[in-house]
Each structure stands twice: as structure tokens, then as C-alpha cells.
PDB file of N, CA and C in Angstrom:
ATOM      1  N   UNK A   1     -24.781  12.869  -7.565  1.00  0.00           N
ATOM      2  CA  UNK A   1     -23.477  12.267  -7.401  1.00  0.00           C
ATOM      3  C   UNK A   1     -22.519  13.322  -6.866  1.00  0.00           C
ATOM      4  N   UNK A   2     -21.977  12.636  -5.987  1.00  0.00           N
ATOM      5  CA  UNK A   2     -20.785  14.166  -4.968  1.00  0.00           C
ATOM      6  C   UNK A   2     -19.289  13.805  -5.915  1.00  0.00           C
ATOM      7  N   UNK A   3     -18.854  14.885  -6.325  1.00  0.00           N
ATOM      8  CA  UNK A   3     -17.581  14.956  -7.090  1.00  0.00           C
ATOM      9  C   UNK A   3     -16.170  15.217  -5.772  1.00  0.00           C
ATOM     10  N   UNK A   4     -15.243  14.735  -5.770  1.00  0.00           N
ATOM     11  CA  UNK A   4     -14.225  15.519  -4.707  1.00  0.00           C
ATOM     12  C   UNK A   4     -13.195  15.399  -5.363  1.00  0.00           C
ATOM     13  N   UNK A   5     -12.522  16.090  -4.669  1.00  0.00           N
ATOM     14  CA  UNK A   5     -11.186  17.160  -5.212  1.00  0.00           C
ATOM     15  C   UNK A   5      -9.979  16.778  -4.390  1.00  0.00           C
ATOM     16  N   UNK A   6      -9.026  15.488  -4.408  1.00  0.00           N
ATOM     17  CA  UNK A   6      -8.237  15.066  -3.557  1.00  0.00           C
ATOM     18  C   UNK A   6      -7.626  16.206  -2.884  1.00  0.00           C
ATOM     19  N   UNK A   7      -7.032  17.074  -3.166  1.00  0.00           N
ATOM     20  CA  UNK A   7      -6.155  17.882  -2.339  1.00  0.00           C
ATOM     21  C   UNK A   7      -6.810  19.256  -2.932  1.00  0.00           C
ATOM     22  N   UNK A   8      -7.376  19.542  -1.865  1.00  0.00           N
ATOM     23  CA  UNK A   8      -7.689  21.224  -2.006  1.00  0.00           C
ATOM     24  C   UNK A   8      -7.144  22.007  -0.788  1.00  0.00           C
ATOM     25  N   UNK A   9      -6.341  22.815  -1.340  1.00  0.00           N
ATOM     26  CA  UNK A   9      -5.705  24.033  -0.622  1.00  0.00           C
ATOM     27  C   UNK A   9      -4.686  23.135  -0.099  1.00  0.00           C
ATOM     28  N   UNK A  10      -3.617  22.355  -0.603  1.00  0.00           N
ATOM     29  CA  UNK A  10      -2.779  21.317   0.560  1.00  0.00           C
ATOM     30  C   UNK A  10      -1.236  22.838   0.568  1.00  0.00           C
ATOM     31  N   UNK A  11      -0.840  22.602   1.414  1.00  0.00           N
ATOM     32  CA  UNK A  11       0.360  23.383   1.269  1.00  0.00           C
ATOM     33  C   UNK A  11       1.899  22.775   0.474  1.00  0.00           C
ATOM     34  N   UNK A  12       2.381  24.082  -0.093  1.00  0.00           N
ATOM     35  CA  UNK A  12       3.363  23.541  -0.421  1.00  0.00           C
ATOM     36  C   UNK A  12       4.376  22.682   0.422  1.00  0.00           C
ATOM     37  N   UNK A  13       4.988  21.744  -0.148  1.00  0.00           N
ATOM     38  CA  UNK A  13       5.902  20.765   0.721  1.00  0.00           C
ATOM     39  C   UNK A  13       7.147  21.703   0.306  1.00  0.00           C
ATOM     40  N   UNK A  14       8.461  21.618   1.516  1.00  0.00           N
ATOM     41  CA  UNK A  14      10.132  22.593   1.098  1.00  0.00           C
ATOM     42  C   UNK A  14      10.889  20.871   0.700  1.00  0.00           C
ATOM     43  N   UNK A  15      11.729  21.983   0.078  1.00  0.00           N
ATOM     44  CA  UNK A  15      12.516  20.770  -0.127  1.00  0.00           C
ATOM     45  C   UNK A  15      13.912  20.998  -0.265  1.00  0.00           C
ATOM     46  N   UNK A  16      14.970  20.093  -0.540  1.00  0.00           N
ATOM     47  CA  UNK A  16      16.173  20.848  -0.489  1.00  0.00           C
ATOM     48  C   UNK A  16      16.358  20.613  -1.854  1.00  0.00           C
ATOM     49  N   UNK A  17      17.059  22.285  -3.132  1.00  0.00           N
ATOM     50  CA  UNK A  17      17.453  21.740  -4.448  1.00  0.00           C
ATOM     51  C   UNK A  17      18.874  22.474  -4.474  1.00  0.00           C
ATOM     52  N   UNK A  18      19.549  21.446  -5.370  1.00  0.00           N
ATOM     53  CA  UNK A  18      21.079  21.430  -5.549  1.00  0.00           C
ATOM     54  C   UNK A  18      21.427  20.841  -6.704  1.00  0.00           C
ATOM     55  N   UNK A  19      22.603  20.735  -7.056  1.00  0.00           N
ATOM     56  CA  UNK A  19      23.483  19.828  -7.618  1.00  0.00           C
ATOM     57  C   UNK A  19      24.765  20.418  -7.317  1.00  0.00           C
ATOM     58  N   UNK A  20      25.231  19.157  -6.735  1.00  0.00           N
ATOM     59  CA  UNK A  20      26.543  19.455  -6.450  1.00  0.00           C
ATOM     60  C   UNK A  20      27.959  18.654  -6.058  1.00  0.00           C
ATOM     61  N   UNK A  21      28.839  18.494  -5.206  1.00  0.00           N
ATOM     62  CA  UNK A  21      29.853  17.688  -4.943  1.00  0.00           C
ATOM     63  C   UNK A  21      29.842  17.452  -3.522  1.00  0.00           C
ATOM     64  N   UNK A  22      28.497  18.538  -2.615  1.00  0.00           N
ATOM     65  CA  UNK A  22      29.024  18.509  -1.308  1.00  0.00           C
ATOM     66  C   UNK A  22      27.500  18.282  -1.060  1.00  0.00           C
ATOM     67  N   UNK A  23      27.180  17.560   0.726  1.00  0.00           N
ATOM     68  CA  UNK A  23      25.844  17.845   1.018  1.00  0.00           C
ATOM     69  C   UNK A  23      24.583  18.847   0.941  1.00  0.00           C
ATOM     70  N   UNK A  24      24.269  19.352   0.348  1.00  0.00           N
ATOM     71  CA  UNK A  24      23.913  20.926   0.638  1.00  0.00           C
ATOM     72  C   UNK A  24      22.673  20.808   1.226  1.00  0.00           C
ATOM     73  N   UNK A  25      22.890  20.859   2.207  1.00  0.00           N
ATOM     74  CA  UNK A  25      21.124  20.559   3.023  1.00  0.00           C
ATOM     75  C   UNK A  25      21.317  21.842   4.214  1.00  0.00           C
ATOM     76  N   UNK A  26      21.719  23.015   3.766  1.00  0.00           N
ATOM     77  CA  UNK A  26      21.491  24.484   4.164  1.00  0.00           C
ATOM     78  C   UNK A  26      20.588  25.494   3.921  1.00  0.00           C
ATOM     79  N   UNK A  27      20.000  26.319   4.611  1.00  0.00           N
ATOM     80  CA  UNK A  27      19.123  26.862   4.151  1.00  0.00           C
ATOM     81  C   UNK A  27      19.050  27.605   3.020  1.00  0.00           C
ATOM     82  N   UNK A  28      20.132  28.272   2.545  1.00  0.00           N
ATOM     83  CA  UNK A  28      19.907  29.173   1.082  1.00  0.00           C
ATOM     84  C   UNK A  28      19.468  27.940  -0.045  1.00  0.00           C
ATOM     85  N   UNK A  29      19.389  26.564   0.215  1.00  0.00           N
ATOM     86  CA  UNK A  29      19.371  25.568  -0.345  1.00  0.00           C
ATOM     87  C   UNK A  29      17.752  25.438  -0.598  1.00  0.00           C
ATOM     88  N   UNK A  30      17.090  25.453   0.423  1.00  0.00           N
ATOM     89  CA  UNK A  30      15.292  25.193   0.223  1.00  0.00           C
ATOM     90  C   UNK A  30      14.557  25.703  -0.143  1.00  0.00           C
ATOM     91  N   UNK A  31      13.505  25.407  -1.055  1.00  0.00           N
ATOM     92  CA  UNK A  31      12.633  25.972  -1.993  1.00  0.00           C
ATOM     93  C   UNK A  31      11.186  25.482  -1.738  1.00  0.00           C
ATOM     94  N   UNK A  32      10.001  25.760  -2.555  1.00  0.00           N
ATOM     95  CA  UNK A  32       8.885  25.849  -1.768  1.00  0.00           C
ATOM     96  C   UNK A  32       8.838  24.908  -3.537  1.00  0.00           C
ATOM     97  N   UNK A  33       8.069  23.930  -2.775  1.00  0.00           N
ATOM     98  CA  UNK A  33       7.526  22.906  -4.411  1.00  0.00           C
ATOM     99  C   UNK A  33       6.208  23.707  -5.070  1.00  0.00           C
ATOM    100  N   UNK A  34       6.219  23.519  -6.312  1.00  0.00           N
ATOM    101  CA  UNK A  34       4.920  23.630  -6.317  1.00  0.00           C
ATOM    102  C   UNK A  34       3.612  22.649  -6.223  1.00  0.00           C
ATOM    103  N   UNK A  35       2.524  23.423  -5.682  1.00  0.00           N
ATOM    104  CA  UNK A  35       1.286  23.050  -4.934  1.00  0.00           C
ATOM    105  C   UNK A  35       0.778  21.988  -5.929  1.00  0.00           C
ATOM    106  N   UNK A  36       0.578  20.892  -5.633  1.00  0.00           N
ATOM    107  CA  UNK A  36      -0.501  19.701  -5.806  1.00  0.00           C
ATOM    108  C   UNK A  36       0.034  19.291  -7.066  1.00  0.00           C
ATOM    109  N   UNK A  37       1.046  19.465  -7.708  1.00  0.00           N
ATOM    110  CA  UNK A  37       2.298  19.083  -8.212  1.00  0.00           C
ATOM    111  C   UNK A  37       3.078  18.433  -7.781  1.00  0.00           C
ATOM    112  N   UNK A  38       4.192  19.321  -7.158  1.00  0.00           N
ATOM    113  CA  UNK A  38       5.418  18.307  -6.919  1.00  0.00           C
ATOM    114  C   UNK A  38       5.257  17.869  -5.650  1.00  0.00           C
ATOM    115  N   UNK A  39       4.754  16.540  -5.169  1.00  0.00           N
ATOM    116  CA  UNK A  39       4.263  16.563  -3.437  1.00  0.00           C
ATOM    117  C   UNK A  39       5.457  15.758  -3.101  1.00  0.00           C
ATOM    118  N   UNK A  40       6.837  15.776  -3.379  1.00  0.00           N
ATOM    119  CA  UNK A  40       7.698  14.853  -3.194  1.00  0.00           C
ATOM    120  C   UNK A  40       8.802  15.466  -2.781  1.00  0.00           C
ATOM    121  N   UNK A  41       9.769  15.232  -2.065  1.00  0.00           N
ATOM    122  CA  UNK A  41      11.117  15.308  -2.222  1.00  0.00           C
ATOM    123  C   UNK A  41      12.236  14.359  -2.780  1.00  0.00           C
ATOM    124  N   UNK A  42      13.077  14.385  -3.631  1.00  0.00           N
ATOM    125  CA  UNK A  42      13.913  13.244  -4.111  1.00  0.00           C
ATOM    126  C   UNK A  42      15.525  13.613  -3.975  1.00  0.00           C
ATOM    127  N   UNK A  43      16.106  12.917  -3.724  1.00  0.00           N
ATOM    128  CA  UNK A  43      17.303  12.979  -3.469  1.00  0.00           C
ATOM    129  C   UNK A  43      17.986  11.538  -3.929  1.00  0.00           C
ATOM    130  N   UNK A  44      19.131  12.238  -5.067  1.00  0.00           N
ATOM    131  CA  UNK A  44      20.088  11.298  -6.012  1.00  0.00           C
ATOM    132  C   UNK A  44      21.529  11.139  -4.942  1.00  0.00           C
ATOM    133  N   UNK A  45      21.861   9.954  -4.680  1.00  0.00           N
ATOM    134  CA  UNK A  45      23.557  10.435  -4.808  1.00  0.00           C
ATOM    135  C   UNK A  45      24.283   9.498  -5.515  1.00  0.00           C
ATOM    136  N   UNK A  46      24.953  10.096  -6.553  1.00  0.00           N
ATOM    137  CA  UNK A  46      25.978   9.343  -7.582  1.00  0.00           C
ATOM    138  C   UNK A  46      27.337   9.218  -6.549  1.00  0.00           C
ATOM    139  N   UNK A  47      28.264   8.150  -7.376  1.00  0.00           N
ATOM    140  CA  UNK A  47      29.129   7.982  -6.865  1.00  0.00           C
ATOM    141  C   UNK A  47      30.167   8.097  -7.881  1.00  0.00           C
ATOM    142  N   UNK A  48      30.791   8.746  -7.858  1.00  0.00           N
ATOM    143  CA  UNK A  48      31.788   9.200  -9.229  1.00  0.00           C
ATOM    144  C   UNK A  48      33.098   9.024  -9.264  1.00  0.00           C
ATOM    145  N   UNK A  49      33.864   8.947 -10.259  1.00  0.00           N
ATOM    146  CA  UNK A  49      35.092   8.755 -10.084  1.00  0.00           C
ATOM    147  C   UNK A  49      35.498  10.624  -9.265  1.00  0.00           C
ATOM    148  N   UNK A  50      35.511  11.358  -9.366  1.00  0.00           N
ATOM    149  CA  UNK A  50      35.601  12.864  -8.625  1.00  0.00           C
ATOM    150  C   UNK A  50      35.216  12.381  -7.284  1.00  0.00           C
ATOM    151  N   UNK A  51      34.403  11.654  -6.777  1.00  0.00           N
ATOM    152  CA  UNK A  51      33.636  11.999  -5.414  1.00  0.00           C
ATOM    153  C   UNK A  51      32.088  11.844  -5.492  1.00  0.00           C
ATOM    154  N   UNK A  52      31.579  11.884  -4.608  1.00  0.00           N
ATOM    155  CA  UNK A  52      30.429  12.034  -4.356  1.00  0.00           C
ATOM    156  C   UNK A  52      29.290  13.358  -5.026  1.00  0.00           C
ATOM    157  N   UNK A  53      28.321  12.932  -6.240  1.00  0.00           N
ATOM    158  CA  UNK A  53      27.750  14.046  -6.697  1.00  0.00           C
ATOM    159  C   UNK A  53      26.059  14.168  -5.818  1.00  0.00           C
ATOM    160  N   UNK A  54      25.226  14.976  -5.528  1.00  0.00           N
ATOM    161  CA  UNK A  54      24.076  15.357  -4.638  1.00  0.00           C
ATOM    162  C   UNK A  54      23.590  15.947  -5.827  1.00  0.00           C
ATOM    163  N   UNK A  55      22.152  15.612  -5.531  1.00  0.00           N
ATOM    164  CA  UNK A  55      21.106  16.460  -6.922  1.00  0.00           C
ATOM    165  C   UNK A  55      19.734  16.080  -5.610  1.00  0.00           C
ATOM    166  N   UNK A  56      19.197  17.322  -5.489  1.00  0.00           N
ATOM    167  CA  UNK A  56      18.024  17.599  -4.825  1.00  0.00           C
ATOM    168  C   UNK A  56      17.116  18.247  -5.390  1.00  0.00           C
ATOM    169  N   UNK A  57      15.665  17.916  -5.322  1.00  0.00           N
ATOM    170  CA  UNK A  57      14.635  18.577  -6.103  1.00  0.00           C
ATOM    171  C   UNK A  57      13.327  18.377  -5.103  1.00  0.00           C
ATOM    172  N   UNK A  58      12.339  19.148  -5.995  1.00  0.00           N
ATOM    173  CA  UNK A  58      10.884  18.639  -6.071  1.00  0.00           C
ATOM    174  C   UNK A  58      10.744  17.504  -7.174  1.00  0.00           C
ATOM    175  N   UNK A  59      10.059  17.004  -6.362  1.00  0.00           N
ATOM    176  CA  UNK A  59       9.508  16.005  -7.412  1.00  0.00           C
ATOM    177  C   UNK A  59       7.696  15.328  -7.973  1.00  0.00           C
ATOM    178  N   UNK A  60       7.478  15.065  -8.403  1.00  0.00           N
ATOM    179  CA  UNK A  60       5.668  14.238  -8.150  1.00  0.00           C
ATOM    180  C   UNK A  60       6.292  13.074  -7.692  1.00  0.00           C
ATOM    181  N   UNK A  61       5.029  12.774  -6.888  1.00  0.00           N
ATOM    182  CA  UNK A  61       5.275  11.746  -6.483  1.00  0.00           C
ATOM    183  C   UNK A  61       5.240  10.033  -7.561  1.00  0.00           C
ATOM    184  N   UNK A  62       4.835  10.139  -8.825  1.00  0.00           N
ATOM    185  CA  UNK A  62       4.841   9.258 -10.004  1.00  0.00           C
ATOM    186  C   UNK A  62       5.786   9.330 -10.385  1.00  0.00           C
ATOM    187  N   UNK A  63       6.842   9.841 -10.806  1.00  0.00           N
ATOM    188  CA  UNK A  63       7.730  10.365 -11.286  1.00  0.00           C
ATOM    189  C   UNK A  63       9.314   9.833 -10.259  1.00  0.00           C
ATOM    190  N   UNK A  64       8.811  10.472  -9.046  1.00  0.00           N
ATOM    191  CA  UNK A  64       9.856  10.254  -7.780  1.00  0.00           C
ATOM    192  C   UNK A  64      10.049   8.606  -8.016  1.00  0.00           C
ATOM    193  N   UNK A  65       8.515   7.981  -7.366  1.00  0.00           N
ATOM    194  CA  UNK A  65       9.013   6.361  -7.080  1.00  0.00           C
ATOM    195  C   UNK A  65       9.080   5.993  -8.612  1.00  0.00           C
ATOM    196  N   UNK A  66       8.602   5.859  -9.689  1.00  0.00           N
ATOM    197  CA  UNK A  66       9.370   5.308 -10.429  1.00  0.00           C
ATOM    198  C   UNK A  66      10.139   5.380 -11.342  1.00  0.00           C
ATOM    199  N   UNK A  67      11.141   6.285 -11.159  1.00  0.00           N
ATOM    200  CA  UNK A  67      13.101   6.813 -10.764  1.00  0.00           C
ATOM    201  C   UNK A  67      13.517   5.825  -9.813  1.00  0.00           C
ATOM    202  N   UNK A  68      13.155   5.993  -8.914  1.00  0.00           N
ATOM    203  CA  UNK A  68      13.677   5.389  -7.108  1.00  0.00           C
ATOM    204  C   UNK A  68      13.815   3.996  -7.996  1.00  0.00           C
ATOM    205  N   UNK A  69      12.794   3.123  -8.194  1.00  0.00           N
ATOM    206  CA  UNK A  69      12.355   1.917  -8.259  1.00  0.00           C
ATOM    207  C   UNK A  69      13.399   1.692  -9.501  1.00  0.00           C
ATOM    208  N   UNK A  70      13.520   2.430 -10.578  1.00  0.00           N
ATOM    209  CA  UNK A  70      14.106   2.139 -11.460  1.00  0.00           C
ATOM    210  C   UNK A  70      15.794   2.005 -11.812  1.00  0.00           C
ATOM    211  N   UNK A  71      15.929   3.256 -10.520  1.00  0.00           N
ATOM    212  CA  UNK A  71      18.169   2.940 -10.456  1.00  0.00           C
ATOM    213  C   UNK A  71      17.990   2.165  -9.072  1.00  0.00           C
ATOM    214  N   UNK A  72      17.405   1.483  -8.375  1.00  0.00           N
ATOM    215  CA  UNK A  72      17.231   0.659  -6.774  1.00  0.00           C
ATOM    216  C   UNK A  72      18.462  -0.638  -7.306  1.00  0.00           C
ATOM    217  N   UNK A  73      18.428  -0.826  -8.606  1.00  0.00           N
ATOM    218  CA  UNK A  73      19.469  -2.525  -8.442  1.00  0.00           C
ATOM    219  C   UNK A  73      20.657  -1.329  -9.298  1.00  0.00           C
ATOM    220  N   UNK A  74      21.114  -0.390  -9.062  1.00  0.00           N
ATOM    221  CA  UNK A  74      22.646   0.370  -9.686  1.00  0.00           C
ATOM    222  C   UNK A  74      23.336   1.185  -7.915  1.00  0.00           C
ATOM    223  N   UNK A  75      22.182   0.731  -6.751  1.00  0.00           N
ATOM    224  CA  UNK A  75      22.038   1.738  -5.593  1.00  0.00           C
ATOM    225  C   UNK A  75      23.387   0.381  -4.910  1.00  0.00           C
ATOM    226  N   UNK A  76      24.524   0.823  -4.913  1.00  0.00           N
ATOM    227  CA  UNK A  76      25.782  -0.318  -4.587  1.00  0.00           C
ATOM    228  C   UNK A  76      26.156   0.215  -3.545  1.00  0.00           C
ATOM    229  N   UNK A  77      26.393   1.537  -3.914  1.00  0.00           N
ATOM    230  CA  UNK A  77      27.611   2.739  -3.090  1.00  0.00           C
ATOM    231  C   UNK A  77      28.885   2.689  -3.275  1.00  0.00           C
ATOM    232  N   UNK A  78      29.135   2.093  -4.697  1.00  0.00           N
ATOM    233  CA  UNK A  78      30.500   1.417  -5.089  1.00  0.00           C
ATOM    234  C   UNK A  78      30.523   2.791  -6.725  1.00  0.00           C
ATOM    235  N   UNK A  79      31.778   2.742  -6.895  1.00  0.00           N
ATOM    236  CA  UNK A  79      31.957   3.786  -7.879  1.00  0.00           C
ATOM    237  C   UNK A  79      30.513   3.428  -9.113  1.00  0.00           C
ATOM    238  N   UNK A  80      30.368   4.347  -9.436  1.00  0.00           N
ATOM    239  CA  UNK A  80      29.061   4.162 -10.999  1.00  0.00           C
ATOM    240  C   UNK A  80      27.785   4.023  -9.785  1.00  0.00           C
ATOM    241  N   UNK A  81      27.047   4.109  -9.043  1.00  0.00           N
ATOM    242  CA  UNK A  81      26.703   3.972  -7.888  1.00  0.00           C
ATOM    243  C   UNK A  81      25.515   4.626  -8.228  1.00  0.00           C
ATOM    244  N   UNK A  82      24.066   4.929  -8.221  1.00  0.00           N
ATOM    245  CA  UNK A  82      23.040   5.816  -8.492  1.00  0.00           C
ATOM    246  C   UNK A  82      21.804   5.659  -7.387  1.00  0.00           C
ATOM    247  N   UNK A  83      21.402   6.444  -6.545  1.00  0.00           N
ATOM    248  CA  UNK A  83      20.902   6.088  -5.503  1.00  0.00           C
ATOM    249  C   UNK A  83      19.621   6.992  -5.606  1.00  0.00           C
ATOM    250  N   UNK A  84      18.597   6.622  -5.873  1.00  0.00           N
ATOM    251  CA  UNK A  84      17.389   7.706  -6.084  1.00  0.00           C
ATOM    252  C   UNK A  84      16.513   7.890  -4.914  1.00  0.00           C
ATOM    253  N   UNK A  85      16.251   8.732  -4.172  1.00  0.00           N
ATOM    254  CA  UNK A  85      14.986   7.973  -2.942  1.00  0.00           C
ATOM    255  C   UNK A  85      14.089   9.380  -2.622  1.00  0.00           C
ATOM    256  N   UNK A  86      12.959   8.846  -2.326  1.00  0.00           N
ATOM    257  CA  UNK A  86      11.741   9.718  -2.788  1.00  0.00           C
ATOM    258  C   UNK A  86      11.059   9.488  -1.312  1.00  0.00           C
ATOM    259  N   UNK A  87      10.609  11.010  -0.184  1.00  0.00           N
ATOM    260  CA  UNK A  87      10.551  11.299   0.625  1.00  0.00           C
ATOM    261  C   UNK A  87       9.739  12.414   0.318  1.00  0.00           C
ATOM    262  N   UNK A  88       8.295  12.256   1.508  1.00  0.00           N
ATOM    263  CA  UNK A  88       7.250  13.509   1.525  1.00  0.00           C
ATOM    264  C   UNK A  88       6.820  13.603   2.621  1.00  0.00           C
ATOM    265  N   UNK A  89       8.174  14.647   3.466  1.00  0.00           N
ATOM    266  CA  UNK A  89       7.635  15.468   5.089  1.00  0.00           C
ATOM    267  C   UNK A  89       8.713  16.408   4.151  1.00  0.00           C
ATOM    268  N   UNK A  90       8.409  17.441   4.888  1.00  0.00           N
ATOM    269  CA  UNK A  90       9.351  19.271   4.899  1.00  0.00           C
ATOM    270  C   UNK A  90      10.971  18.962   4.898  1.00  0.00           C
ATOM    271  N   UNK A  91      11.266  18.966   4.158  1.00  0.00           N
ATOM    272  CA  UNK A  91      13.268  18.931   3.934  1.00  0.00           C
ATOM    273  C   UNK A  91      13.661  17.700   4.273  1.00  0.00           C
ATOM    274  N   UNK A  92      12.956  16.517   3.720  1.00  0.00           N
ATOM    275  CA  UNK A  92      13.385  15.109   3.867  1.00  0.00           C
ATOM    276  C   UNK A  92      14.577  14.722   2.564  1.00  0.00           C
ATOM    277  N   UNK A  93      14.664  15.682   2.393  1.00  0.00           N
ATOM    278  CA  UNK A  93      15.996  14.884   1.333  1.00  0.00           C
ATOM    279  C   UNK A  93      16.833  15.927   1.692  1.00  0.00           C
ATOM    280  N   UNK A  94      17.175  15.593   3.156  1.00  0.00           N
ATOM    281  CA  UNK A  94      17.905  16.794   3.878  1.00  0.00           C
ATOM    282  C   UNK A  94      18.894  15.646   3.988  1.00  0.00           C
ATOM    283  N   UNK A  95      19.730  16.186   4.846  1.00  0.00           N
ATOM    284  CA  UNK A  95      20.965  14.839   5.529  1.00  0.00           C
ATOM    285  C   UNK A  95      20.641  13.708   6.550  1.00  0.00           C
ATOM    286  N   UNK A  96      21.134  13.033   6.803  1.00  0.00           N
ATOM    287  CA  UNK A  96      20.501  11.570   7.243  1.00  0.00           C
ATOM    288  C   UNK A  96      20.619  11.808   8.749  1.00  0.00           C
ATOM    289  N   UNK A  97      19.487  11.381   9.071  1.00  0.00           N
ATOM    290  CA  UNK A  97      18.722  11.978  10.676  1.00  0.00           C
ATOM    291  C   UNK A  97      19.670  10.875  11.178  1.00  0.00           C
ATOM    292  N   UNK A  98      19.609  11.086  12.178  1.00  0.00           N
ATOM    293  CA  UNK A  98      20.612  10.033  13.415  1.00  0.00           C
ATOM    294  C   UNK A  98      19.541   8.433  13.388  1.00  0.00           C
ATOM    295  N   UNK A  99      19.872   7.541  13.319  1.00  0.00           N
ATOM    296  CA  UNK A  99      19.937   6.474  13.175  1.00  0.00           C
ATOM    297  C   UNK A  99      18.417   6.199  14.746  1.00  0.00           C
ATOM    298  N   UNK A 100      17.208   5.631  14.394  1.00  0.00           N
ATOM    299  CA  UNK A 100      16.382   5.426  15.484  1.00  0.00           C
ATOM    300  C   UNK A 100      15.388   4.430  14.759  1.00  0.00           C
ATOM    301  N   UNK A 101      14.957   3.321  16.060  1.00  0.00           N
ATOM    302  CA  UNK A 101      14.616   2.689  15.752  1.00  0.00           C
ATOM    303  C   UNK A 101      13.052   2.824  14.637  1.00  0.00           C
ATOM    304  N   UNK A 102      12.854   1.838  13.672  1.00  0.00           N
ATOM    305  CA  UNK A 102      11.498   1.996  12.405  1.00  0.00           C
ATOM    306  C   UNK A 102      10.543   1.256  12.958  1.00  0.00           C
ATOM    307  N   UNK A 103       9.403   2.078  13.020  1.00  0.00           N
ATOM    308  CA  UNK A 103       8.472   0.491  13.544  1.00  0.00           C
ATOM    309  C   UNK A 103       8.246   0.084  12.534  1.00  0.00           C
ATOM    310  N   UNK A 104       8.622  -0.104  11.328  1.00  0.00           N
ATOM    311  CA  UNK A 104       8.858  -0.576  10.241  1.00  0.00           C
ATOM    312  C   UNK A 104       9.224  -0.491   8.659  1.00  0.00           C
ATOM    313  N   UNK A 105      10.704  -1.425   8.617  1.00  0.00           N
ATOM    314  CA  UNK A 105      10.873  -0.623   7.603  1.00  0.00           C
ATOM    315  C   UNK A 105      10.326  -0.563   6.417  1.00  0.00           C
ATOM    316  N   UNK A 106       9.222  -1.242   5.844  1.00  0.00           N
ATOM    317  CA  UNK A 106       8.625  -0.917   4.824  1.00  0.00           C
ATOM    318  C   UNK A 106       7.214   0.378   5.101  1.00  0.00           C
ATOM    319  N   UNK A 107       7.329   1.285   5.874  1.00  0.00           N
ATOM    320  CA  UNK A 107       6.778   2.782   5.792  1.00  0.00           C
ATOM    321  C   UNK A 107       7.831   3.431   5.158  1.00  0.00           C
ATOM    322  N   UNK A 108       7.735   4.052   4.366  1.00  0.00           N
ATOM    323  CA  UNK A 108       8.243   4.801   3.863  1.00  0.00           C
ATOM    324  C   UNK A 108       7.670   6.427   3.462  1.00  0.00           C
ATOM    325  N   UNK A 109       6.644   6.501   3.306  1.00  0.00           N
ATOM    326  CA  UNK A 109       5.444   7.804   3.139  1.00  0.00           C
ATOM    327  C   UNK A 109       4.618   7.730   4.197  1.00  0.00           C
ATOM    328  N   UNK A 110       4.538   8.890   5.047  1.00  0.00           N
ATOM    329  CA  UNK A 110       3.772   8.900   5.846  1.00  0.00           C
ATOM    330  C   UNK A 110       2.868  10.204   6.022  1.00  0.00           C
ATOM    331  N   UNK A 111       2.516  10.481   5.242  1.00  0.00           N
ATOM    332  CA  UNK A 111       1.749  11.505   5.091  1.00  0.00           C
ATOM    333  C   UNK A 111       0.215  10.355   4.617  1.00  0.00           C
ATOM    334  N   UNK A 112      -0.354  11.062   5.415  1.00  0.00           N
ATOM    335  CA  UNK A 112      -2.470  10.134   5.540  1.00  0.00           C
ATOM    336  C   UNK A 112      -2.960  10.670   4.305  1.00  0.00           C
ATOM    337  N   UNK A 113      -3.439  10.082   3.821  1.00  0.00           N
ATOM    338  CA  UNK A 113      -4.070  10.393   2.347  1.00  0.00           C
ATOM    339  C   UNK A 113      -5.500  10.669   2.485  1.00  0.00           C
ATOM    340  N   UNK A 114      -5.954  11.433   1.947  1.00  0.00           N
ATOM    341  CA  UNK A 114      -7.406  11.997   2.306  1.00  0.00           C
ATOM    342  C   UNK A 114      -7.918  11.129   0.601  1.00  0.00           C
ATOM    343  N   UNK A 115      -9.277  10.491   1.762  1.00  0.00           N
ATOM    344  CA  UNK A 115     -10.203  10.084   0.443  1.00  0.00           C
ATOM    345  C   UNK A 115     -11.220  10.626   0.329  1.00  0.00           C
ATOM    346  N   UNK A 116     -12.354  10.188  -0.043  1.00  0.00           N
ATOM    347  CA  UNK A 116     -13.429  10.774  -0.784  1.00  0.00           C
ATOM    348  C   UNK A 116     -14.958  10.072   0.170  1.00  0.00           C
ATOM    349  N   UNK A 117     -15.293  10.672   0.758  1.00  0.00           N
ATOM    350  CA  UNK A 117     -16.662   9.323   1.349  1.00  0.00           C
ATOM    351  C   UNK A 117     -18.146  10.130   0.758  1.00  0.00           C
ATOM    352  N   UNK A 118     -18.982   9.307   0.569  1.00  0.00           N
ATOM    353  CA  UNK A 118     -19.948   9.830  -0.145  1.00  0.00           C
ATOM    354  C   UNK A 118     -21.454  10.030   1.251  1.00  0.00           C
TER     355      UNK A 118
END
């Protein structure tokens, strides 16, 4: 029987981490996740009576979507506001790329998943 090892040697994913009042998607900002751990990026934005709060991390990806999935009906953009969203390419919970067309919007992860063939 052949045993396999989903991710061997995968590289760390960057990500942007913060908390703060302002965008911070600068470089003294990015950090290296750790390996076959945190394969996620997540990015919060609250909406506060102060302003706008940013919280950036690593994340797992179990963990990421169900957060995301779980504040998705508080995601208004209206004061009390909680917006969770969970992204895995290099500094995707960076600032919002210029607007281009989706060949669809339910992709959301696009990283190919390696399986196992016997």
C-alpha cells in the first residue's frame, strides 16, 4: 500500500500582518506563514464607530473559511460591520487589486491541489 504526504516541501505562503486603523499592505508589514500550517491569508475589516479597523494574518485554511463563513451575514459595511475573507496566493490580503473581469465568481482559491494516485 503507497502512503502520501499531501504537501511535502510546499513553500511558505507571505502574507500581510497588522492591526490597525489604516490599510497596511506595506512591506515592513509581510511575514512568511508558517509551512504546511498556515496556507492562508485572512483579512478582517471592522467598521467602528473610530473608523475603519484592518487585522491581517496567517491563517489555516479550516480555521480561515470557517471565520469567513461565520461573520459573512454581519459583512454590511455599515457601522458594527465584520468582514472576514480568506485568500491563498502571496500578499492576497493586500489592498484591493483594480477591479477585472472573474471568469467566475464563485473561484475563490486557486491554488491546484495535489492528490495522491496509486
Amino acid at each position: 500500500m503507497m502512503k502520501c504526504a499531501a504537501k511535502i516541501n510546499a513553500p511558505a505562503i507571505q502574507c500581510y500582518q497588522c492591526e490597525m486603523t489604516h490599510d497596511c499592505s506595506t512591506p515592513e508589514f509581510i511575514v512568511n506563514c508558517t509551512v504546511n500550517v498556515q496556507d492562508m491569508c485572512q483579512k478582517e475589516v471592522l467598521v467602528k464607530e473610530d473608523g475603519v479597523h484592518y487585522r491581517k494574518s496567517c491563517a489555516s485554511s479550516g480555521a480561515c473559511l470557517i471565520a469567513s463563513s461565520g461573520y459573512q451575514q454581519f459583512c454590511t459595511g455599515k457601522l458594527n460591520s465584520v468582514c472576514i475573507s480568506c485568500c491563498n496566493t502571496p500578499l492576497c490580503n493586500g489592498p484591493r487589486q483594480k477591479k477585472r473581469p472573474q471568469p467566475s465568481a464563485a473561484i475563490t482559491l486557486n491554488t491546484p491541489r495535489r492528490g495522491c494516485y496509486l
